[in-house]
Protein backbone atom coordinates (compact mmCIF):
# COMPACT_ATOMS: atom_id res chain seq x y z
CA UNK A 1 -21.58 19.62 -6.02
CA UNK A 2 -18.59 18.11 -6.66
CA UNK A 3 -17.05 14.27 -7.30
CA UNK A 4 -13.60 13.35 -7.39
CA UNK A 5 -11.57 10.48 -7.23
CA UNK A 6 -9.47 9.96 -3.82
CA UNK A 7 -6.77 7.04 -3.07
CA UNK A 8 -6.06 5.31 -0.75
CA UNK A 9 -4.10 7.52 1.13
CA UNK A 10 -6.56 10.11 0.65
CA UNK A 11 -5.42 12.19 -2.22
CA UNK A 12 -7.12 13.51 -5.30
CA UNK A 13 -6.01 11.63 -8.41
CA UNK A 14 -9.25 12.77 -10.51
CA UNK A 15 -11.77 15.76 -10.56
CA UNK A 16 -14.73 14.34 -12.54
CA UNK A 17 -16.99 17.26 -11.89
CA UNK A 18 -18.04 20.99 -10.14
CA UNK A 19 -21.13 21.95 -11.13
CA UNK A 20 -23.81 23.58 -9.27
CA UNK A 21 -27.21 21.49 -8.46
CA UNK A 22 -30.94 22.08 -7.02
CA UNK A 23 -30.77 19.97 -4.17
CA UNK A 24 -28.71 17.58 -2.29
CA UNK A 25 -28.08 14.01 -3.97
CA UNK A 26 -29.67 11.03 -2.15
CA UNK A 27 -27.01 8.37 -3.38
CA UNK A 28 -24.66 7.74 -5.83
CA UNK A 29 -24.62 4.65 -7.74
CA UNK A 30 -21.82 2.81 -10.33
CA UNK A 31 -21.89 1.22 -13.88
CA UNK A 32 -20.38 -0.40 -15.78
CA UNK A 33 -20.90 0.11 -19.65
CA UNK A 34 -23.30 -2.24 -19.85
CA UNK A 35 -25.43 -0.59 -17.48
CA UNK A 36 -24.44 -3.21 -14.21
CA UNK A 37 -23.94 -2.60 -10.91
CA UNK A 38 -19.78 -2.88 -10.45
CA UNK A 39 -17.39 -2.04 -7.92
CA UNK A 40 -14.88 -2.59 -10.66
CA UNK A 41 -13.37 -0.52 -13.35
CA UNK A 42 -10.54 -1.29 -15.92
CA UNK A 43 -8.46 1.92 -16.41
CA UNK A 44 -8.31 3.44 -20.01
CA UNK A 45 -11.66 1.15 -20.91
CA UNK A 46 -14.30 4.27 -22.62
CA UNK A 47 -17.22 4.35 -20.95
CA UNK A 48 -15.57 1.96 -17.54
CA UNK A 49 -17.20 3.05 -15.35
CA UNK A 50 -20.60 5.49 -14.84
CA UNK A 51 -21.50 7.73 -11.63
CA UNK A 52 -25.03 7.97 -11.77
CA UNK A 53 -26.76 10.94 -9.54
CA UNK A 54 -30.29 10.43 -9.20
CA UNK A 55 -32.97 13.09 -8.22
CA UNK A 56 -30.81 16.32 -8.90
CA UNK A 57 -31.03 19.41 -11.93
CA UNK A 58 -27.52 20.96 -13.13
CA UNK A 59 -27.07 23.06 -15.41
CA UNK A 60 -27.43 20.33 -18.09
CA UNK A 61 -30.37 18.36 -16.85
CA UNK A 62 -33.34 20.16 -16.31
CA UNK A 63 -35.10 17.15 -15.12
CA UNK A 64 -35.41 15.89 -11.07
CA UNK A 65 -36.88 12.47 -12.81
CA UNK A 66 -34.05 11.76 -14.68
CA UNK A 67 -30.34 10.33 -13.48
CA UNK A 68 -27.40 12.79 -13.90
CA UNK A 69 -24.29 10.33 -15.11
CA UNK A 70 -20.46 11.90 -14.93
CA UNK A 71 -18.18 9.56 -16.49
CA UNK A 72 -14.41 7.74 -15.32
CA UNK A 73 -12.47 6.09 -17.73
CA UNK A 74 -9.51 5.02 -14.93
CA UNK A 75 -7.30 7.82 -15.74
CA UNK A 76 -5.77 10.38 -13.36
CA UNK A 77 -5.73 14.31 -13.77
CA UNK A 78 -2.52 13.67 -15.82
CA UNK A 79 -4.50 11.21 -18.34
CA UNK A 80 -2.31 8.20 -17.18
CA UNK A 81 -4.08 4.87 -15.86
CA UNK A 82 -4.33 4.56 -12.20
CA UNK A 83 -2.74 1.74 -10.79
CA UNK A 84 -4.02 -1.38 -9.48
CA UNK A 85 -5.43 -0.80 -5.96
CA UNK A 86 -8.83 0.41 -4.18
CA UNK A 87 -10.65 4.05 -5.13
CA UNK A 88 -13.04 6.31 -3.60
CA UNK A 89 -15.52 8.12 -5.54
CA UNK A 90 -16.41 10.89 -3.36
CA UNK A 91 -19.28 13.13 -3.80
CA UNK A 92 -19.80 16.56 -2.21
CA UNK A 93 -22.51 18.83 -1.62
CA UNK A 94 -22.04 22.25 0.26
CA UNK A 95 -25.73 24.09 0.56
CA UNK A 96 -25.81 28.11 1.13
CA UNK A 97 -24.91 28.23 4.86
CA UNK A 98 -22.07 26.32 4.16
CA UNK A 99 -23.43 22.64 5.72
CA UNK A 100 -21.75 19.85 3.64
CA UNK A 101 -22.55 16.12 3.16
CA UNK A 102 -20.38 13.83 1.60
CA UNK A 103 -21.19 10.29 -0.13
CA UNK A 104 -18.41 7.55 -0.60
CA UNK A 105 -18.27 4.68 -2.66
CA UNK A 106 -15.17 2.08 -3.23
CA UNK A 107 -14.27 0.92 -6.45
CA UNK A 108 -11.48 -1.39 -7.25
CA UNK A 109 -9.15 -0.88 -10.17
CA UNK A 110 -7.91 -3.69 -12.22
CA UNK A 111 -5.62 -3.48 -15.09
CA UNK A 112 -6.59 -6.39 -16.90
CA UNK A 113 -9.03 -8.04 -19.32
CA UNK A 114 -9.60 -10.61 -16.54
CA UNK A 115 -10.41 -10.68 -13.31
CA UNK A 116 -12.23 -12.39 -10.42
CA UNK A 117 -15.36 -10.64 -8.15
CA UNK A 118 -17.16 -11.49 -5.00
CA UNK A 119 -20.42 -10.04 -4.38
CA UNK A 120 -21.75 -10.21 -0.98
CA UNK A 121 -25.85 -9.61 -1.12
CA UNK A 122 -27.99 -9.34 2.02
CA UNK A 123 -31.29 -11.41 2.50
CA UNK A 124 -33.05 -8.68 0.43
CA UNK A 125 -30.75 -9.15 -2.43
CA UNK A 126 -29.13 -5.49 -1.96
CA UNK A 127 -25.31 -6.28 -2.56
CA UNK A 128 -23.54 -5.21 0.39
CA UNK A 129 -19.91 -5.45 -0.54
CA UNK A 130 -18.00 -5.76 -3.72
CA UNK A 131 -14.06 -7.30 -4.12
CA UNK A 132 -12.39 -7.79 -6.92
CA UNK A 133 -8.70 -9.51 -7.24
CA UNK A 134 -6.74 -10.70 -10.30
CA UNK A 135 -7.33 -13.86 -11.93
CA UNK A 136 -4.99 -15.01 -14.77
CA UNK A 137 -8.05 -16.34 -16.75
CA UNK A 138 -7.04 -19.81 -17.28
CA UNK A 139 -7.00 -22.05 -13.72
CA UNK A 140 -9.79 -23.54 -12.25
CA UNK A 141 -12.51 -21.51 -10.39
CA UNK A 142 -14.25 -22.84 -7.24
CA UNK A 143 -15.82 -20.84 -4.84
CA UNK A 144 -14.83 -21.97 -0.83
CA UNK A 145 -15.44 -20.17 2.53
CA UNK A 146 -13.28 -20.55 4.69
CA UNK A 147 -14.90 -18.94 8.25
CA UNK A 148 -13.70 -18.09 11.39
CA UNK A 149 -15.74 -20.40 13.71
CA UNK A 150 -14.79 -23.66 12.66
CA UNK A 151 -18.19 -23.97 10.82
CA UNK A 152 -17.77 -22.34 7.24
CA UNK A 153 -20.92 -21.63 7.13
CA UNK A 154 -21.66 -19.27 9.92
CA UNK A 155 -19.14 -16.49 10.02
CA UNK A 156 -18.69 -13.67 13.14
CA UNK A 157 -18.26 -10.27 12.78
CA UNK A 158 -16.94 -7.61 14.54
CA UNK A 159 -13.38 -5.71 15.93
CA UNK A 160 -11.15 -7.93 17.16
CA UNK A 161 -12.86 -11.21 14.89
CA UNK A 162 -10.84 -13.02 12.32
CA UNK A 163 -11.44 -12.50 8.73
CA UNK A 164 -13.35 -15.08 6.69
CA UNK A 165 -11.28 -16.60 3.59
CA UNK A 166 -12.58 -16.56 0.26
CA UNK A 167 -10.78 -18.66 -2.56
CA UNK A 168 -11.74 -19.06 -5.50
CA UNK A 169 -8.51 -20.48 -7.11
CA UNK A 170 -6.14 -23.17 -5.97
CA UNK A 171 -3.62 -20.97 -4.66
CA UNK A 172 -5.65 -17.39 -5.09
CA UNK A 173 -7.84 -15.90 -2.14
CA UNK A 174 -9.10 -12.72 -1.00
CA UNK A 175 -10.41 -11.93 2.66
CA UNK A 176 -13.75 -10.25 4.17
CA UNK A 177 -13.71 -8.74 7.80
CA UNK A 178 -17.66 -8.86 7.50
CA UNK A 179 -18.05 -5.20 6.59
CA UNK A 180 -20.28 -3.08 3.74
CA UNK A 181 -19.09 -0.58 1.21
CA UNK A 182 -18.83 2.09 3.86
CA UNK A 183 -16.71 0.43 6.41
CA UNK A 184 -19.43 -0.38 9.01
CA UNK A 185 -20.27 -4.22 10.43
CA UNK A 186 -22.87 -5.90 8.60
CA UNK A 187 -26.20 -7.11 10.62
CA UNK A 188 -26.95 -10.46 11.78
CA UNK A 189 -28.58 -12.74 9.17
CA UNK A 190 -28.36 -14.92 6.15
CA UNK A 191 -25.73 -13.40 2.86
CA UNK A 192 -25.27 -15.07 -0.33
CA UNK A 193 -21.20 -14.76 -1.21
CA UNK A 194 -21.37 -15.02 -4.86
CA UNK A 195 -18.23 -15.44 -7.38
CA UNK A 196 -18.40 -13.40 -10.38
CA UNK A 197 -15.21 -14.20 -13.12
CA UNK A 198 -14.81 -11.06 -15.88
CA UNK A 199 -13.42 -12.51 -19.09
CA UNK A 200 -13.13 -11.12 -22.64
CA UNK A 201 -16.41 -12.52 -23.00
CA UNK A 202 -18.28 -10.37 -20.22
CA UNK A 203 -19.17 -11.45 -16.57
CA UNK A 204 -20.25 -14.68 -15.69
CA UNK A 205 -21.36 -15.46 -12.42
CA UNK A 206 -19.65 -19.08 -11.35
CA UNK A 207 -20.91 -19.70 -7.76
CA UNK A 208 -22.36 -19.05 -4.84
CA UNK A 209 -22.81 -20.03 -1.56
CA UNK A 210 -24.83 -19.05 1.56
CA UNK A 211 -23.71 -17.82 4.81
CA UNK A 212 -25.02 -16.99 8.46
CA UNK A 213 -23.31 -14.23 9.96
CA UNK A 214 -23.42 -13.13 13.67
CA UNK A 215 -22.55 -9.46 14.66
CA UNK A 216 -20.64 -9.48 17.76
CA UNK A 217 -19.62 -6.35 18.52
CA UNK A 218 -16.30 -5.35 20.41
CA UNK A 219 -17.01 -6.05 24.58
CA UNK A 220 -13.29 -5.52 25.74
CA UNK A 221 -14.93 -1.65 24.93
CA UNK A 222 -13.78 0.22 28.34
CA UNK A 223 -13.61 -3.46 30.22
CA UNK A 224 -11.96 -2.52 33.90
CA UNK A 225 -13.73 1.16 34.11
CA UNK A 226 -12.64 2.77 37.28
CA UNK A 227 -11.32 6.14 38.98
CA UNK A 228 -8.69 5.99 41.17
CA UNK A 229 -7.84 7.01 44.44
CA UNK A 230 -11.82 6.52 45.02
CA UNK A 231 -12.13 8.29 47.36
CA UNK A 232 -10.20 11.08 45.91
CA UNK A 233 -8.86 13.02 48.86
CA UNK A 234 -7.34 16.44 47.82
CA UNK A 235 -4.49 16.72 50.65
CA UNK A 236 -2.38 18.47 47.77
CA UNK A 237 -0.11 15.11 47.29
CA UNK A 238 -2.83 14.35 44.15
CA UNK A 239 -3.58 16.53 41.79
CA UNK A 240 -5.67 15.34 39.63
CA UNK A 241 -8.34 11.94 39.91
CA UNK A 242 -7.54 9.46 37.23
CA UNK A 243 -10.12 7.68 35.20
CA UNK A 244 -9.18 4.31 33.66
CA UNK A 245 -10.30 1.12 31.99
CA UNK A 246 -8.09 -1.44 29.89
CA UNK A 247 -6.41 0.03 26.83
CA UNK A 248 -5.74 -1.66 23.57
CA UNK A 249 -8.69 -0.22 21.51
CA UNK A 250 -8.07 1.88 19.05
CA UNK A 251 -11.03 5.19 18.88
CA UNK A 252 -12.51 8.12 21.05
CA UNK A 253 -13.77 8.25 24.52
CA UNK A 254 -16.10 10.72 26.05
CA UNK A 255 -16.72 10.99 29.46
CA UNK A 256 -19.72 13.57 31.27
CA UNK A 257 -19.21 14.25 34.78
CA UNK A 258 -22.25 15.21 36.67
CA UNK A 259 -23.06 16.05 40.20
CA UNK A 260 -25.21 14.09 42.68
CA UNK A 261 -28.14 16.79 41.39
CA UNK A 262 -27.86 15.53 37.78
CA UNK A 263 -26.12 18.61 36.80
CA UNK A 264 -23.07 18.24 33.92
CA UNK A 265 -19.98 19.26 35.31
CA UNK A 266 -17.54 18.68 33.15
CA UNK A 267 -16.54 16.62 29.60
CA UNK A 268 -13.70 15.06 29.17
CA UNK A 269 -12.45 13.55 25.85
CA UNK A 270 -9.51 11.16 24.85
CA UNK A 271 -7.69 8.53 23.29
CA UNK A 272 -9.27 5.00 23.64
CA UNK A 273 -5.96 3.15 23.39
CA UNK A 274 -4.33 5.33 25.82
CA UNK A 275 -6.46 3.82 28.64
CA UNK A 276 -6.77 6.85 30.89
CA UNK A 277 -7.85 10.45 31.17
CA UNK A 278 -6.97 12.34 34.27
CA UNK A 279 -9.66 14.87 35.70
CA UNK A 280 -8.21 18.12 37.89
CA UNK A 281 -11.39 18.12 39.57
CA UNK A 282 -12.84 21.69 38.45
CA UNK A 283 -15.98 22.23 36.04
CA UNK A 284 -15.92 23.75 32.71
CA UNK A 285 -15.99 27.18 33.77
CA UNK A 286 -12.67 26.06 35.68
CA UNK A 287 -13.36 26.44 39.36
CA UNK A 288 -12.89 23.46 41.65
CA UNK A 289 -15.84 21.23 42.38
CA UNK A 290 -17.49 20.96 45.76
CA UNK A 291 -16.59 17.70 47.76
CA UNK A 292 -19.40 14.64 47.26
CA UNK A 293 -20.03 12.18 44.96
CA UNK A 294 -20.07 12.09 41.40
CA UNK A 295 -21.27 10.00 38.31
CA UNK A 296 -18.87 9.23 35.64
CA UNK A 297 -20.57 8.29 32.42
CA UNK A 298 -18.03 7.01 29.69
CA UNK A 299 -19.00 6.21 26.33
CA UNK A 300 -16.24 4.73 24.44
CA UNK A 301 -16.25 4.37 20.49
CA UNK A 302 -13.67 1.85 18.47
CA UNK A 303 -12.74 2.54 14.98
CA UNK A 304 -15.58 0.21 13.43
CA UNK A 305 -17.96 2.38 14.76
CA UNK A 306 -18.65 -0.43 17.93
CA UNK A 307 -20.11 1.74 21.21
CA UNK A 308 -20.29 0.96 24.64
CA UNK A 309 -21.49 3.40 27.67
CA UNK A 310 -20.26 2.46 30.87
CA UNK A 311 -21.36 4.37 34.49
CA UNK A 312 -19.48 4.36 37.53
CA UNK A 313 -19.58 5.92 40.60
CA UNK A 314 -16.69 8.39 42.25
CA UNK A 315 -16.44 10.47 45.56
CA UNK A 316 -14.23 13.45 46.28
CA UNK A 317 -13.14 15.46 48.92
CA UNK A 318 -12.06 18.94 47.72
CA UNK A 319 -10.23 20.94 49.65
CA UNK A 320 -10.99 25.09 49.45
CA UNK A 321 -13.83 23.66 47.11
CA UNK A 322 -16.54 25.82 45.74
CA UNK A 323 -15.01 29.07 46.39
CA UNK A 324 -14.51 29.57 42.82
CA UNK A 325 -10.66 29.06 43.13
């Protein structure tokens, strides 16, 4: 097992630990030195911030019932404080055949006594997402929401949906795109936003304010699927059958070709945003197909993780077809 500290563009600014372990963590949870929940650390603070690793024996805890706790103080491999800005704590476990998971969690770095959080907790009270942003410890706090509906208090997620506004400050905001601690969409339901200020004094929570949120997911997702020239007629003048639908998503398509039989053909993969994949018209073992009809199933994926499987219908005529050529 081991946990390091990534930025945002991906590189290792701290090794907190390698160690061996008896079995693969469940979670990963942050502390702050008073034992809290944070998302928050101040760099050079002892003790900022905690990485507790329930469950799991190392070589210096013999004991699955208690928590194994690695410490960050903020500083980089070079003992310097990180700057402001957004962390990953990332921990990995590789078993003996070489299978690996990996656990993320965001913290935020602040290089200040003072600062201003918003916790976002679902209707079980779990907290789903954590932001922090500076706050000069002196102007009045308020806590507003400002949504993306025209009615502040119900708030839609999803790619492609405006962020809501948070202020909490006359002329200080942060935003929320209606997503948890690992990047995916939050459900449907009812979230308490909840404004947290961190003084010299310690945390004190200020306000908080209810919200319903809707989770709409993307549907411009593969909108205008089609293959073209349907039917495909190979005279020798067209290559290859096109497959397209709208572009302007960013993520991954996958299409399956399969015969009239139900029998995979052939798998195609490609760029979302591009808004096309072309098809040569031979299987996987790379001899052309035999003239008929075909069903396309497409199953496009954006970057938030939003799916959508879409089935159309194509027929071909294949000239010198299933001759293995």
């Amino acid at each position: 097992m081991s946990i390091g500290v990534y930025n945002e563009a991906g590189e290792l600014v701290r090794s907190i630990t390698v160690t061996t372990t008896s079995s693969e963590p469940l979670g990963v949870g942050l502390y702050d030195s008073n034992g809290n929940t944070t998302n928050v650390i101040v760099p050079g603070t002892p003790g900022a911030l905690s990485i507790a690793v329930p469950g799991i024996e190392t070589p210096g805890s013999q004991n699955k019932n208690q928590t194994v706790s690695f410490q960050w103080d903020g500083t980089n491999n070079a003992g310097q404080d990180v700057a402001n800005g957004v962390y990953y704590i990332q921990e990995t476990t590789t078993d003996t055949f070489g299978h690996t998971e990996i656990i993320t969690k965001p913290v935020t770095a602040i290089n200040a006594a003072n600062y201003a959080q918003i916790n976002i907790y679902n209707s079980a009270g779990e907290i789903v997402q954590s932001i922090a942003a500076p706050y000069d410890g002196s102007s009045e706090i308020s806590l507003n929401l400002i949504s993306n509906t025209g009615n502040n208090s119900v708030f839609v997620v999803g790619n492609g949906n405006q962020p809501m506004t948070i202020t909490y400050t006359a002329s200080n905001f942060i935003t929320w795109n209606g997503t948890d601690t690992q990047g995916n969409y939050v459900s449907s339901g009812v979230y308490e936003v909840q404004l947290v200020v961190k003084t010299e004094q310690g945390l004190k929570v200020v306000a908080s304010k209810t919200i319903t949120i809707l989770n709409q997911p993307n549907n411009s997702i593969l909108n205008g699927l089609k293959s073209y020239p349907n039917p495909y007629v190979g005279d020798g003048t067209t290559p290859q059958l096109m497959i397209a639908w709208t572009p302007g998503t960013q993520g991954a398509i996958r299409i399956k070709i399969y015969n009239i039989a139900g029998e995979l053909v052939r798998t195609l993969t490609g760029d979302l945003n591009l808004g096309y994949v072309n098809w040569d018209l031979r299987a996987t073992g790379g001899q052309k197909v035999s003239s008929g009809t075909y069903i396309c199933v497409a199953e496009g994926v954006d970057n938030n993780n939003d799916t959508k499987v879409k089935i159309i219908k194509m027929s071909a005529i294949v000239s010198g077809s299933a001759q293995g050529q």
